[in-house]
C-alpha atoms as a PDB file:
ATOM      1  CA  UNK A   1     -17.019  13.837  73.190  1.00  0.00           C
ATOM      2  CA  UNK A   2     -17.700  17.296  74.276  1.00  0.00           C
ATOM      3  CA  UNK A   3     -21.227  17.230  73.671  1.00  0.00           C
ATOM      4  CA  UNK A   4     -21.729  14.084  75.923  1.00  0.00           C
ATOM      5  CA  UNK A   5     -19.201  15.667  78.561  1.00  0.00           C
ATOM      6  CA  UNK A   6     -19.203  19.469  77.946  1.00  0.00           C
ATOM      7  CA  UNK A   7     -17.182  20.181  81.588  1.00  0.00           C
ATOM      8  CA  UNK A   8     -14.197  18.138  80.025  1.00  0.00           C
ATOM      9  CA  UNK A   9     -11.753  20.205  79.506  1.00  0.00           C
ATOM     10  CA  UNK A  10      -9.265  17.868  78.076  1.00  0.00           C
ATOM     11  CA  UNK A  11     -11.743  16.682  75.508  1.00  0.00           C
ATOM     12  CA  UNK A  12     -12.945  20.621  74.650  1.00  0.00           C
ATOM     13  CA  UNK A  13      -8.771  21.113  74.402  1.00  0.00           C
ATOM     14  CA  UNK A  14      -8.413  17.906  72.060  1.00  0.00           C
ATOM     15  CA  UNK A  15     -11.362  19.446  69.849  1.00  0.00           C
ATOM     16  CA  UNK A  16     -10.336  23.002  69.446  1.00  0.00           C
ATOM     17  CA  UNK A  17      -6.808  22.005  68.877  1.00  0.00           C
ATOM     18  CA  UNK A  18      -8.704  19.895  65.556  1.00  0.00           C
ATOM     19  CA  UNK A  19     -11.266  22.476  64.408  1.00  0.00           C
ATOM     20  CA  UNK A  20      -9.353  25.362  64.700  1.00  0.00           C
ATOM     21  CA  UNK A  21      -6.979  25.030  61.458  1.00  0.00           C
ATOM     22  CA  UNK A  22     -10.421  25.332  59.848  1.00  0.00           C
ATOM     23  CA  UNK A  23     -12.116  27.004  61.835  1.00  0.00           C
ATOM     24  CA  UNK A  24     -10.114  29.036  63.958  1.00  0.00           C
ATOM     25  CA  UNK A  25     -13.141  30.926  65.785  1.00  0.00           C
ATOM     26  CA  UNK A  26     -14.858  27.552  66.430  1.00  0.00           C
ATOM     27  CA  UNK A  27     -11.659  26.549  68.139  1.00  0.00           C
ATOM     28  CA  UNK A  28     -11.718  29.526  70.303  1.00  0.00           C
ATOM     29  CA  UNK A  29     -15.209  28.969  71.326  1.00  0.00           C
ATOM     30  CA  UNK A  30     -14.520  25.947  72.416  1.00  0.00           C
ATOM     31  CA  UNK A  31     -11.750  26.822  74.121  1.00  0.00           C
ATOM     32  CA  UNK A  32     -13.582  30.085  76.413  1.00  0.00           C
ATOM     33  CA  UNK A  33     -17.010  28.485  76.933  1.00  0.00           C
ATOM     34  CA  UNK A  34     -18.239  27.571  80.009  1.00  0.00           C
ATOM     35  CA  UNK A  35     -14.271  27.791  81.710  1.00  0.00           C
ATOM     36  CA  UNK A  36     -14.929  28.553  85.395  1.00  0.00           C
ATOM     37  CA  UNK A  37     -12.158  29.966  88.230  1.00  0.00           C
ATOM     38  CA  UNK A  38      -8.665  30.059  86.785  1.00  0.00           C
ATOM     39  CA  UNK A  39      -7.675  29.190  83.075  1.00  0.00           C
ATOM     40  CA  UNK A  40      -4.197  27.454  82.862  1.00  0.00           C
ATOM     41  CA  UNK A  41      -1.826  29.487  81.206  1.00  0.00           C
ATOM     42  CA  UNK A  42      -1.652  26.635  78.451  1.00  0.00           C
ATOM     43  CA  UNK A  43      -4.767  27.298  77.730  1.00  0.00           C
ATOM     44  CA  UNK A  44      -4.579  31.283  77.671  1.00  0.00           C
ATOM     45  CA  UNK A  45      -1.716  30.930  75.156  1.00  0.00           C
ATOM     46  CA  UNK A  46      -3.578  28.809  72.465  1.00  0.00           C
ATOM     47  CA  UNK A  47      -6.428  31.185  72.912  1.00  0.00           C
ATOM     48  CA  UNK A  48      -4.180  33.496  72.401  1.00  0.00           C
ATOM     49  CA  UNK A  49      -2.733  32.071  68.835  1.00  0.00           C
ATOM     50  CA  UNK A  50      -6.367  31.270  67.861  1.00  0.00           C
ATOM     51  CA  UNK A  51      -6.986  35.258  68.554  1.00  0.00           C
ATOM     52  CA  UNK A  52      -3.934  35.872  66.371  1.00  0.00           C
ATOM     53  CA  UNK A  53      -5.092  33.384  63.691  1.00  0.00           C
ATOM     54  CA  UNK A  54      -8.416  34.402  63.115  1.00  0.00           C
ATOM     55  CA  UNK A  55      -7.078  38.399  63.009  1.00  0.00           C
ATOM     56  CA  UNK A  56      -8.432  38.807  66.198  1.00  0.00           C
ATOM     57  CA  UNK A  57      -5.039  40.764  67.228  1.00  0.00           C
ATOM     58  CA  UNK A  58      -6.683  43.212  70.408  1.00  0.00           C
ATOM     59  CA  UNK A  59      -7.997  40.168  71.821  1.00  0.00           C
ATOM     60  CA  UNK A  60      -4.580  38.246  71.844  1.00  0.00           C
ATOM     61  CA  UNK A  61      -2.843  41.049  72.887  1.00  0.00           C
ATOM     62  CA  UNK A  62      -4.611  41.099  76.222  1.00  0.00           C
ATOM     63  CA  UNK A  63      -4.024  37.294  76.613  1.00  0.00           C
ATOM     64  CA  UNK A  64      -0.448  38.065  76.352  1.00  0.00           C
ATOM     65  CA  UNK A  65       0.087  40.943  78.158  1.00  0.00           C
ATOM     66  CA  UNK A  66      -1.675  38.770  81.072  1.00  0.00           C
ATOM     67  CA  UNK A  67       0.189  36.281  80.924  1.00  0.00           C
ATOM     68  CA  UNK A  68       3.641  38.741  80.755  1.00  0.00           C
ATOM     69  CA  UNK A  69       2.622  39.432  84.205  1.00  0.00           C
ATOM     70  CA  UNK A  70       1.784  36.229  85.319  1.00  0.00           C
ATOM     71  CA  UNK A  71       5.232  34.597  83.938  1.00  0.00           C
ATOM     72  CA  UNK A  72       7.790  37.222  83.571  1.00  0.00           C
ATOM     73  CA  UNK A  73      10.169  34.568  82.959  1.00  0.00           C
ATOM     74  CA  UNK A  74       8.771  32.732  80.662  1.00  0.00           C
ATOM     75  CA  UNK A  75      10.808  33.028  76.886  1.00  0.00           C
ATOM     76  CA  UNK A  76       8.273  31.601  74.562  1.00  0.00           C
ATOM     77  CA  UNK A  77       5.643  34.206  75.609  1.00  0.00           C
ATOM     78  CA  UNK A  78       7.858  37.169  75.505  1.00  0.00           C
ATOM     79  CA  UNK A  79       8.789  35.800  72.075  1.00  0.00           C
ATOM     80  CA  UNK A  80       4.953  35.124  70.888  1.00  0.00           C
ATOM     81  CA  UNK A  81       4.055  38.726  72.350  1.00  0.00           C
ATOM     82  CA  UNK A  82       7.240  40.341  70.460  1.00  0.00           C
ATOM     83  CA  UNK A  83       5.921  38.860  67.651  1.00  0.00           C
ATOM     84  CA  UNK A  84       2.831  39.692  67.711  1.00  0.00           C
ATOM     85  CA  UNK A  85       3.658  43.550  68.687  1.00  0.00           C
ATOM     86  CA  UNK A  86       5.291  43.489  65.513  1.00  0.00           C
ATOM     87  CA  UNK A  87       2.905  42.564  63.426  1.00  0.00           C
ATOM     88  CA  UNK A  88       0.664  45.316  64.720  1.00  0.00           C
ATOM     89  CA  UNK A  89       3.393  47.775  63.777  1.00  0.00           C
ATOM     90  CA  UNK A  90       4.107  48.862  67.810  1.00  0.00           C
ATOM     91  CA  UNK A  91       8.139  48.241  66.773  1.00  0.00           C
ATOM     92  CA  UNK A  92       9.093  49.901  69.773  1.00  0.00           C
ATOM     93  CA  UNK A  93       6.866  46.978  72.632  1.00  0.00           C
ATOM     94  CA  UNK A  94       8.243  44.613  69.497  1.00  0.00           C
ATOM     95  CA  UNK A  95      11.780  44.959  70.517  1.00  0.00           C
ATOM     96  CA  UNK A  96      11.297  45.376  74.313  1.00  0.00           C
ATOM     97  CA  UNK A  97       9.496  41.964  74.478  1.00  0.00           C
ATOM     98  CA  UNK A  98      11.472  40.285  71.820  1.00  0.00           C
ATOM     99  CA  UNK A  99      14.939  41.512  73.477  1.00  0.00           C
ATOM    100  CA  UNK A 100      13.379  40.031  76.782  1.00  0.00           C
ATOM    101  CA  UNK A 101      13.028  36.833  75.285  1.00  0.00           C
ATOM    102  CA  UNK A 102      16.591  36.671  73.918  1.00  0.00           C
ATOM    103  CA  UNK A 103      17.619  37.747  77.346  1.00  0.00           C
ATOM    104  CA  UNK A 104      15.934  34.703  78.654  1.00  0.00           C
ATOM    105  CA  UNK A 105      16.793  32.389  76.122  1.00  0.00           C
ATOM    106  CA  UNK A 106      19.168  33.782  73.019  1.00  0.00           C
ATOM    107  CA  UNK A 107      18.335  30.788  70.830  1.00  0.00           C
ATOM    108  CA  UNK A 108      18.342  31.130  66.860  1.00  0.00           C
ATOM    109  CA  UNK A 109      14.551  31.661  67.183  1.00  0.00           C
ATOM    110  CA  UNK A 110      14.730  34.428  69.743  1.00  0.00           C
ATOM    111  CA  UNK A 111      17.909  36.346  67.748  1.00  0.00           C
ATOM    112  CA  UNK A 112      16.285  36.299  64.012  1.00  0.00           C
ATOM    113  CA  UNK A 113      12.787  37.449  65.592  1.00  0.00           C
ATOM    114  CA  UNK A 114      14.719  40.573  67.275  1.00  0.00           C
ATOM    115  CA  UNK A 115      16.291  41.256  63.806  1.00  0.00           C
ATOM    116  CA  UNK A 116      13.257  40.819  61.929  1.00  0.00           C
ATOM    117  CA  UNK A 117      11.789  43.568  64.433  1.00  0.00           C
ATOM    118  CA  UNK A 118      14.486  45.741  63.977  1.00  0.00           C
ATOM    119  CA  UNK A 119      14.568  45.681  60.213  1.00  0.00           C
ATOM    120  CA  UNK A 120      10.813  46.715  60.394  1.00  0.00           C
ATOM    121  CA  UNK A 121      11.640  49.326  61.898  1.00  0.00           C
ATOM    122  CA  UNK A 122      14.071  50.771  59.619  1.00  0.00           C
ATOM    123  CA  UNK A 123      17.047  49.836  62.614  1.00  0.00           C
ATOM    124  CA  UNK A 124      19.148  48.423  59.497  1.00  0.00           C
ATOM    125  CA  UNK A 125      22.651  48.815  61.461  1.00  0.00           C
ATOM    126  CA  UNK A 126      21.468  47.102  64.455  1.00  0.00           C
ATOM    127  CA  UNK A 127      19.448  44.265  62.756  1.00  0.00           C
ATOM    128  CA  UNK A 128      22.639  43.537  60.749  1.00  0.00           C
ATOM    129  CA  UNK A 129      24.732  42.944  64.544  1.00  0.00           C
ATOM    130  CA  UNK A 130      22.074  40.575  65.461  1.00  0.00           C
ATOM    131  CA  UNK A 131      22.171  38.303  62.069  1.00  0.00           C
ATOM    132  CA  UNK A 132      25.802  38.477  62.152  1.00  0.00           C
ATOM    133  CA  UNK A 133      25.247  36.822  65.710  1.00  0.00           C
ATOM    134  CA  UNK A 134      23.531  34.114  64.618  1.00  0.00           C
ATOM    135  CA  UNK A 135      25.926  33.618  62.000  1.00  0.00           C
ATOM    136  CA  UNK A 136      28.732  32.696  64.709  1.00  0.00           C
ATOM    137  CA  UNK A 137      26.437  30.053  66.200  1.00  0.00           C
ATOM    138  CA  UNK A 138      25.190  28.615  62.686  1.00  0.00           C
ATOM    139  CA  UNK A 139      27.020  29.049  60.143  1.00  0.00           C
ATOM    140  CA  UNK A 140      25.144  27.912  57.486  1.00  0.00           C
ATOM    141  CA  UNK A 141      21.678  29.504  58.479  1.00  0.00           C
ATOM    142  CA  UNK A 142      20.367  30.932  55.115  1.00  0.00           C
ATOM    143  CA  UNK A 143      18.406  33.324  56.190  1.00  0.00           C
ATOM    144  CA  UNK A 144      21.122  35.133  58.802  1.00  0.00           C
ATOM    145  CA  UNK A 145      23.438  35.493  55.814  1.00  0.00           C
ATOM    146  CA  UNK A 146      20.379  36.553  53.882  1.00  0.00           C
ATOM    147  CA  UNK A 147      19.560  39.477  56.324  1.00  0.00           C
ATOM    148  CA  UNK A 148      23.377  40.363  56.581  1.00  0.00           C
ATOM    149  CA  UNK A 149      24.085  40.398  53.093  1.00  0.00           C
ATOM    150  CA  UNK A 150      20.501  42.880  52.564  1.00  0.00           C
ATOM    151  CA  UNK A 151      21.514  45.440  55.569  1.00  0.00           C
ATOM    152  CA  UNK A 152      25.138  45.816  54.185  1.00  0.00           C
ATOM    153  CA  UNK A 153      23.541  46.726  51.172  1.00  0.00           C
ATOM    154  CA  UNK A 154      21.248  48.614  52.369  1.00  0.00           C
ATOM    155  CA  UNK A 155      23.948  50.472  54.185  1.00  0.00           C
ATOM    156  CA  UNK A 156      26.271  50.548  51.299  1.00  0.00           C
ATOM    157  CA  UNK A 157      28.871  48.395  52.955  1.00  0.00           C
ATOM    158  CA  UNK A 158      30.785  46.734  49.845  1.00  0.00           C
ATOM    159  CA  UNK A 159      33.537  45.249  51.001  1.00  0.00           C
ATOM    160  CA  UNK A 160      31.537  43.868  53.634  1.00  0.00           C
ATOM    161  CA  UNK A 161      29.332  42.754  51.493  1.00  0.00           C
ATOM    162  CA  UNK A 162      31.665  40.594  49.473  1.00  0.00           C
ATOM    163  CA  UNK A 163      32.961  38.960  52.495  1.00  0.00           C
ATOM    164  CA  UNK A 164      29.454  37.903  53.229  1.00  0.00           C
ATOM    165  CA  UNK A 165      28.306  36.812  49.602  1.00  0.00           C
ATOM    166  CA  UNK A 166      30.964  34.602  49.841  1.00  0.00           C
ATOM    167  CA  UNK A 167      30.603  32.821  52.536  1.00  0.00           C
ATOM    168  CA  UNK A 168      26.607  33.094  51.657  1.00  0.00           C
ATOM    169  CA  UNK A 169      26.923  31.369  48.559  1.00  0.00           C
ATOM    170  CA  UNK A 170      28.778  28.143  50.111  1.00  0.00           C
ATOM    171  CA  UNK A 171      25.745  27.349  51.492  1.00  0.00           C
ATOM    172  CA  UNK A 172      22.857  27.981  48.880  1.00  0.00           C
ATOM    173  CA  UNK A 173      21.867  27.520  45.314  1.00  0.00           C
ATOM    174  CA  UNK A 174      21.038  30.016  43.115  1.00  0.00           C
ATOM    175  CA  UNK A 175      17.357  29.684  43.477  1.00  0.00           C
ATOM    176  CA  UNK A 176      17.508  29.410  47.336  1.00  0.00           C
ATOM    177  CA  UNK A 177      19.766  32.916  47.662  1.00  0.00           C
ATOM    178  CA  UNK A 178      16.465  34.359  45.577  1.00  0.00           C
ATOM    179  CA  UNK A 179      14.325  33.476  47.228  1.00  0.00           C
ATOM    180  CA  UNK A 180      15.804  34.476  50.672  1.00  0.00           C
ATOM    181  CA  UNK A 181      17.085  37.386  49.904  1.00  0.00           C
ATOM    182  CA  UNK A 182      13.598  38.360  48.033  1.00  0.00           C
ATOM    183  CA  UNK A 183      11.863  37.652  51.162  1.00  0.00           C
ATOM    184  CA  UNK A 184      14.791  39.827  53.732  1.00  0.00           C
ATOM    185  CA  UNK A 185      14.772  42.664  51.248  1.00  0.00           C
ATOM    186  CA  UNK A 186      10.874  42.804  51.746  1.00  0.00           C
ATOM    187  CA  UNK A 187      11.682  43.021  55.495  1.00  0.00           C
ATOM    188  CA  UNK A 188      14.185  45.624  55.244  1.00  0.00           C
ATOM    189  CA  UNK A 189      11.657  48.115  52.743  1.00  0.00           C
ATOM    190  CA  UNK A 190       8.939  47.787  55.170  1.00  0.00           C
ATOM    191  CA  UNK A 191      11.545  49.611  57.747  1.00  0.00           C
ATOM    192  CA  UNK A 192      12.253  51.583  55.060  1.00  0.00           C
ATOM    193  CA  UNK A 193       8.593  53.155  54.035  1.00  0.00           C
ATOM    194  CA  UNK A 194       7.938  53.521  57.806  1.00  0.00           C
ATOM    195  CA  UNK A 195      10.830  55.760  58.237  1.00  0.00           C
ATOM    196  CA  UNK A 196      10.296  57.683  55.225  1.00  0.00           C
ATOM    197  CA  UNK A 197       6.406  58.118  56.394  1.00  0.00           C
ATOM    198  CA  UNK A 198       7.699  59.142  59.184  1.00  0.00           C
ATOM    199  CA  UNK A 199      10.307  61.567  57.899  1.00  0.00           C
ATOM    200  CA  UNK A 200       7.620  63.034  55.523  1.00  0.00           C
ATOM    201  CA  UNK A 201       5.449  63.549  58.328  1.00  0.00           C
ATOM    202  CA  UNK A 202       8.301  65.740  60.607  1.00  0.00           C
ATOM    203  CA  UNK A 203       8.372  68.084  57.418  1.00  0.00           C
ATOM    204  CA  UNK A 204       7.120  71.611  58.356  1.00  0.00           C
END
């Protein structure tokens, strides 16, 4: 289809939405060629996720700090850039953007992203206040309890702890609370080997 009409975009769109879980650089080729005058910002954000797909992270940050300024109030790309800060280690742009999204649009999604971010960055205390919100709005969301149970441990809160675990363990087997909580306590020691990098690096 694109070969026979190569100036359709909907048909380049339709292809590079197919090739790309393959072939992610294919997808973005398809997507940039021959585009002329302005690219919908639909189309700048799944450039933008190829970028981030095929590692391509400086590219997609542009995309997204474009778009930022061409829809400030849009929640899903605060959200996508947040996330994507994050996984470039910038923890500080990370929780900017992400607490722009949640300002825009405190959803579940939104509210665990910020307190992945924080954890990350070693924020234990404060990534702890935002699971616990969650909690109120879904109470059995595995993964808030998760990440509250591992930052009061982390911070050596027992008795807070306990309270949690129980309520924790109403909702998930065994197996599930190990696997969770294996995945929120790697979370929580990235945070923690940043700060202590950064603590061995303020020595004298």
């Amino acid at each position: 289809m694109v070969r026979l009409e190569p100036s359709d975009r909907a048909a380049r769109h339709a292809l590079a939405r197919l090739v790309s879980t393959i072939d992610p650089e294919q997808g973005i080729r398809l997507l940039t060629d021959q585009t002329k005058g302005d690219v919908p910002a639909a189309v700048m954000l799944e450039v933008a996720r190829l970028y981030q797909h095929a590692a391509r992270y400086t590219e997609a940050e542009a995309i997204y700090a474009r778009l930022i300024e061409t829809a400030p109030d849009d929640a899903d790309v605060w959200l996508e850039a947040g996330r994507l800060s994050d996984a470039m280690g910038a923890e500080t742009v990370a929780v900017k953007r992400l607490e722009r999204a949640v300002a825009l649009n405190p959803n579940r999604e939104t509210l665990a992203s910020l307190a992945l971010a924080h954890m990350h960055a070693g924020r234990l205390v404060t990534a702890g206040r935002w699971w616990w919100r969650i909690t109120r709005t879904h109470d059995t969301d595995i993964e808030a309890w998760a990440g509250l149970t591992v930052c009061a441990l982390a911070m050596g809160r027992k008795r807070l702890v306990k309270r949690v675990r129980r309520v924790f363990d109403l909702h998930t087997s065994r197996q599930e609370r190990r696997t969770v909580m294996a995945n929120l306590w790697h979370h929580a020691a990235l945070g923690r080997t940043i700060l202590s990098v950064q603590d061995e690096q303020a020595l004298p």
